[in-house]
Protein backbone atom coordinates (compact mmCIF):
# COMPACT_ATOMS: atom_id res chain seq x y z
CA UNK A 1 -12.18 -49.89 51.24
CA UNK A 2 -12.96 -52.42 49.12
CA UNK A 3 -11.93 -53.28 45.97
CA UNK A 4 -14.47 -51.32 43.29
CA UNK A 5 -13.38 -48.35 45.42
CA UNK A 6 -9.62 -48.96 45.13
CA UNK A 7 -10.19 -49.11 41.15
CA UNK A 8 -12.21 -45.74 41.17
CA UNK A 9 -9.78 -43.79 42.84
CA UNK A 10 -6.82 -45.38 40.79
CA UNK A 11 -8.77 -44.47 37.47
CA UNK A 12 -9.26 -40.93 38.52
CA UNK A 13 -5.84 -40.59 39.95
CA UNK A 14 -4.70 -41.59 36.38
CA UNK A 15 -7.25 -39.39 34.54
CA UNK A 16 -5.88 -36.71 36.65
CA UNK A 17 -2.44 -37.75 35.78
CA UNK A 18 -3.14 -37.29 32.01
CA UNK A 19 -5.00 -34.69 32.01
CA UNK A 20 -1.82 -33.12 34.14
CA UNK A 21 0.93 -34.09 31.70
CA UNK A 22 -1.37 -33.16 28.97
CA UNK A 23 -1.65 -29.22 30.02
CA UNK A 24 2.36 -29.19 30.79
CA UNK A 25 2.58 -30.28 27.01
CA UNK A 26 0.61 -27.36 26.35
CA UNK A 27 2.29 -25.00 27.93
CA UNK A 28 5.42 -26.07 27.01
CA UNK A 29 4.39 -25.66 23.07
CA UNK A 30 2.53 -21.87 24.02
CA UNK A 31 5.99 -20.02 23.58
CA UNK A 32 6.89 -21.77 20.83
CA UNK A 33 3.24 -20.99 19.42
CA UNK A 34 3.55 -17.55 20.51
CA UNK A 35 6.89 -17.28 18.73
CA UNK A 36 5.76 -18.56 15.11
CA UNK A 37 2.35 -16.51 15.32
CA UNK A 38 4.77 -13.30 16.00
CA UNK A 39 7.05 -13.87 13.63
CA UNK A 40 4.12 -14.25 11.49
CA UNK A 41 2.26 -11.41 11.90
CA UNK A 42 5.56 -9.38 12.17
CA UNK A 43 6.11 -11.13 8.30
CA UNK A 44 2.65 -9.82 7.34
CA UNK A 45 3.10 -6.43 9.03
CA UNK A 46 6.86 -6.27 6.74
CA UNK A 47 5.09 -6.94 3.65
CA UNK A 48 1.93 -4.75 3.85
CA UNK A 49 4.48 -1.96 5.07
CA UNK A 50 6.38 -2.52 1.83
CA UNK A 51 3.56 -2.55 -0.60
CA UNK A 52 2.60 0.92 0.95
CA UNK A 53 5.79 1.33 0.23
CA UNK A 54 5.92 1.47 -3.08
CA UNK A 55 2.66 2.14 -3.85
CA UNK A 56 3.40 5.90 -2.27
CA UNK A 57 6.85 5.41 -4.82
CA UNK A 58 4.22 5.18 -7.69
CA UNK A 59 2.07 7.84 -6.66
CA UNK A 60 4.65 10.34 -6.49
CA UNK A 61 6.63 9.29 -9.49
CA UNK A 62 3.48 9.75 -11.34
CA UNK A 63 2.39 13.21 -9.86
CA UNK A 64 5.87 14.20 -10.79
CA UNK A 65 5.40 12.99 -14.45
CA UNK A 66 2.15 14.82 -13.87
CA UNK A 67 3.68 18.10 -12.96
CA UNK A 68 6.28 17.46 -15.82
CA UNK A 69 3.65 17.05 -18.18
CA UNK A 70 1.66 20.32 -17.37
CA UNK A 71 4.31 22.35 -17.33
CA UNK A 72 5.31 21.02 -20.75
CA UNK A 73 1.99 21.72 -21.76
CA UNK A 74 1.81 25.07 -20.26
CA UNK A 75 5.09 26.61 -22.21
CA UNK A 76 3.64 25.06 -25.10
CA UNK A 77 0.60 26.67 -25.03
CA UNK A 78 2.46 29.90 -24.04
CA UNK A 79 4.48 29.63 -26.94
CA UNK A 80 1.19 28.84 -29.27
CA UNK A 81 -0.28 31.68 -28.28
CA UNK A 82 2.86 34.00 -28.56
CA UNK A 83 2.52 32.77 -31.88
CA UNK A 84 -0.97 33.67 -32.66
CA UNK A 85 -0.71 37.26 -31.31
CA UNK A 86 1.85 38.12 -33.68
CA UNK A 87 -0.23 36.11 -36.82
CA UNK A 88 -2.78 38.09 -35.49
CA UNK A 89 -1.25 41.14 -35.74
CA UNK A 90 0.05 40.41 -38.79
CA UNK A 91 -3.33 39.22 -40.05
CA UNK A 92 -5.20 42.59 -39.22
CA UNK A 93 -1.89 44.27 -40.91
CA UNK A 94 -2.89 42.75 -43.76
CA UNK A 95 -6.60 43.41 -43.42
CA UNK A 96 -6.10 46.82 -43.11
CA UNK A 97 -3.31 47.24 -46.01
CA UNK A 98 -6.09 45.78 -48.43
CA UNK A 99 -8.78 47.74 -47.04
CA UNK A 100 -6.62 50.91 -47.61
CA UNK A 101 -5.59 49.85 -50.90
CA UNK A 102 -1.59 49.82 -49.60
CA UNK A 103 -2.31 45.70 -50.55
């Protein structure tokens, strides 16, 4: 062989060689890759699952305040119009005293 062969086979045997130690450096960082990529999605899935959290906290603290609320407003409105039957009553009483002369 002569020499511009020798060289040609020497620079491909070392292209090959970095090339080679290149991908073993790559594989060596994929778990470690693979690790921090988990670790961050499991982070991401934690804090989404904790917003949802306490976003479904809020929701039914406030349909309880809701309920609350309505029933509040319903015995108050009961009571209101307890109230107006018997100043009703008492209204067409009157009425009808004055009408009759009793008034």
């Amino acid at each position: 062989m002569d020499e511009k062969r020798i060289q040609q086979v020497l620079t491909i045997e070392k292209e090959a060689r970095e090339i080679y130690d290149s991908a073993i450096r790559e594989a060596e960082q994929l778990p470690l890759t693979a690790e921090k990529e988990a670790q961050a999605l499991v982070e991401k899935s934690r804090v989404e699952a904790e917003k949802q959290a306490r976003e479904l906290v809020a929701k039914a603290q406030a349909e309880d305040e809701i309920t609350r609320i309505l029933a509040a407003a319903e015995e108050k409105a009961g009571r209101t119009k307890g109230l107006a039957t018997g100043h009703l009553e008492r209204a067409v009483g009157y009425v009808l005293d004055h009408v009759a002369g009793r008034g």
